[in-house]
Structure formats: structure tokens, C-alpha cells
Protein backbone atom coordinates (compact mmCIF):
# COMPACT_ATOMS: atom_id res chain seq x y z
CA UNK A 1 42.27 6.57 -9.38
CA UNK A 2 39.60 7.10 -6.33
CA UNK A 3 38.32 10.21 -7.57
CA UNK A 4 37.64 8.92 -11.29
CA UNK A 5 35.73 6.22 -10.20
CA UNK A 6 33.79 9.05 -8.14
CA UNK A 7 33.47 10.93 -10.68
CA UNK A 8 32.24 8.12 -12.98
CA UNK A 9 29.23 7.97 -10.17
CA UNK A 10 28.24 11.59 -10.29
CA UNK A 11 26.43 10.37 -13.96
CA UNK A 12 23.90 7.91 -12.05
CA UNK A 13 20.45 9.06 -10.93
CA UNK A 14 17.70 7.47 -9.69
CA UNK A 15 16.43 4.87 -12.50
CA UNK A 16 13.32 6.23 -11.97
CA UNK A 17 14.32 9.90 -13.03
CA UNK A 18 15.96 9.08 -16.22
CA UNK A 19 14.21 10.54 -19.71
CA UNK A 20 11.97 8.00 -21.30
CA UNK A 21 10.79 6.62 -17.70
CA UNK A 22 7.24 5.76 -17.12
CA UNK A 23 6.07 8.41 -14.18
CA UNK A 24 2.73 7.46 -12.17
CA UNK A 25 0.41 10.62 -12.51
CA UNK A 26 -2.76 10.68 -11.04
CA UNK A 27 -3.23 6.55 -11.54
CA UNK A 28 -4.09 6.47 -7.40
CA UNK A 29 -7.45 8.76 -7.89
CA UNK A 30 -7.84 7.06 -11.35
CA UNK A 31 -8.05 3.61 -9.80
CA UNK A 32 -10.26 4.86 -6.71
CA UNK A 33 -12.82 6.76 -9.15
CA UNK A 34 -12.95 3.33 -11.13
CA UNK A 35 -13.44 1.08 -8.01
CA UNK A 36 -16.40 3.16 -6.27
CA UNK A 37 -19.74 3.28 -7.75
CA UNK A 38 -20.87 6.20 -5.91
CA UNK A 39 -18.81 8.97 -6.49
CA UNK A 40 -20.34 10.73 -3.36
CA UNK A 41 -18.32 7.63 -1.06
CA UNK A 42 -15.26 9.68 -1.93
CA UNK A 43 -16.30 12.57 0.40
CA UNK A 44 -18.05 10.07 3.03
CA UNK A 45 -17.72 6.64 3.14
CA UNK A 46 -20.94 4.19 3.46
CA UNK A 47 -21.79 1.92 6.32
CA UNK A 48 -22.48 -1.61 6.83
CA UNK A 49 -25.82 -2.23 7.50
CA UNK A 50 -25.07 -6.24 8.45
CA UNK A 51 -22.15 -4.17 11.01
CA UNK A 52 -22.12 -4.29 14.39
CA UNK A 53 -20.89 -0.37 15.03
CA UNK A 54 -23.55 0.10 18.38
CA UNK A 55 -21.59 -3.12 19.67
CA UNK A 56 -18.39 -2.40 18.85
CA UNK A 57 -17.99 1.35 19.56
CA UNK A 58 -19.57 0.77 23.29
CA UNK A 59 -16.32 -1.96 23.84
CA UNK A 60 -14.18 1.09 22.40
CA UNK A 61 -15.80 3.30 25.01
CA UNK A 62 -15.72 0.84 27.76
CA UNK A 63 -11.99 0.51 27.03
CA UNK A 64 -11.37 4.59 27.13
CA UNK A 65 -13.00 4.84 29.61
CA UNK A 66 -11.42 1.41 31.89
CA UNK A 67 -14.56 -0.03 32.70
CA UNK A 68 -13.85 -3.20 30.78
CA UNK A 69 -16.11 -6.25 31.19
CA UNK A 70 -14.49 -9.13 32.74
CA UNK A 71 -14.43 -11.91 30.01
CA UNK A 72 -16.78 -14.96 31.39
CA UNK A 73 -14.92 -18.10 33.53
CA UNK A 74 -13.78 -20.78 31.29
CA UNK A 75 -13.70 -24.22 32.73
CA UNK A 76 -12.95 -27.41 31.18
CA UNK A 77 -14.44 -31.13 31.24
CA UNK A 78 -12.83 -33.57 33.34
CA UNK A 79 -11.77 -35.40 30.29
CA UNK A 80 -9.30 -32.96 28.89
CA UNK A 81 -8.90 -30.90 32.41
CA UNK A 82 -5.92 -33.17 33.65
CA UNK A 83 -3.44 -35.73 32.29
CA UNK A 84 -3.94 -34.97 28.45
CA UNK A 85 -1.14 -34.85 26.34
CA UNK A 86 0.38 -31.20 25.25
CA UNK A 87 -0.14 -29.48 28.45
CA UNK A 88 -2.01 -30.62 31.68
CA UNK A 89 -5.02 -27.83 30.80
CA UNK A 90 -6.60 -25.93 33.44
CA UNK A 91 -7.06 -26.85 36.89
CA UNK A 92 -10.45 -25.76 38.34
């Protein structure tokens, strides 16, 4: 009885496989093409002007190379440093 409902098994595929199925061809570059106005973008992208890439790849370098900057003392006013609710905040 085991090996006929084994056998019965061997028949299914993956649903995706089966004749008649809708395959995705070529619909990934088709929808990129569509999206980018210059066609040129494809080979090398475009930067931001409004970016801050000077700022942001001197933190990346900073970070490679361990000289990170020390982020700047926080300290609180007396009216939330001590004996607010949800915490007791910092103590200076």
C-alpha cells in the first residue's frame, strides 16, 4: 500500500513547471528599462546632488580606519534629570 501512494507522488512537479504555466522571462530588465529615464544609469548610476557623500564617506573612513569621533556630552535639565517618572534620567 506504501509504495502506491509513492508512486502516486512521482506524478507531482513543481506547480510552477507544469505546461500551460506562466514563466517570467526577461520582465526584471523589462521593468528596470521602463523605470529609468536615462538608459546610460544602467551602466553607472547618478548621484545626488542635495547628498551628503564628502560627509558621509569621511565617517566611513574614520570608522576603517578607528579614529572615530567621540559623540558630544549630553546632559539634561534639572527638571527631567532626577525624580521623573519612567526612569530617573541621567545623573550629571
Amino acid at each position: 500500500m506504501a509504495v502506491l501512494l509513492v508512486a502516486g507522488c512521482a506524478g507531482l512537479s513543481d506547480p510552477f513547471e507544469r505546461p500551460g504555466t506562466w514563466t517570467v522571462r526577461g520582465v526584471n530588465e523589462s521593468n528596470l528599462r521602463a523605470m529609468i529615464v536615462n538608459p546610460a544609469d544602467l551602466e553607472r548610476g547618478e548621484g545626488d546632488p542635495r547628498g551628503r557623500s564628502r560627509q558621509a564617506a569621511g565617517a566611513i573612513e574614520r570608522l576603517e580606519d578607528d579614529a572615530v569621533k567621540p559623540l558630544p556630552e549630553v546632559r539634561t535639565s534639572p527638571a527631567f534629570g532626577r525624580g521623573a517618572s519612567g526612569g530617573g534620567g541621567a545623573q550629571n
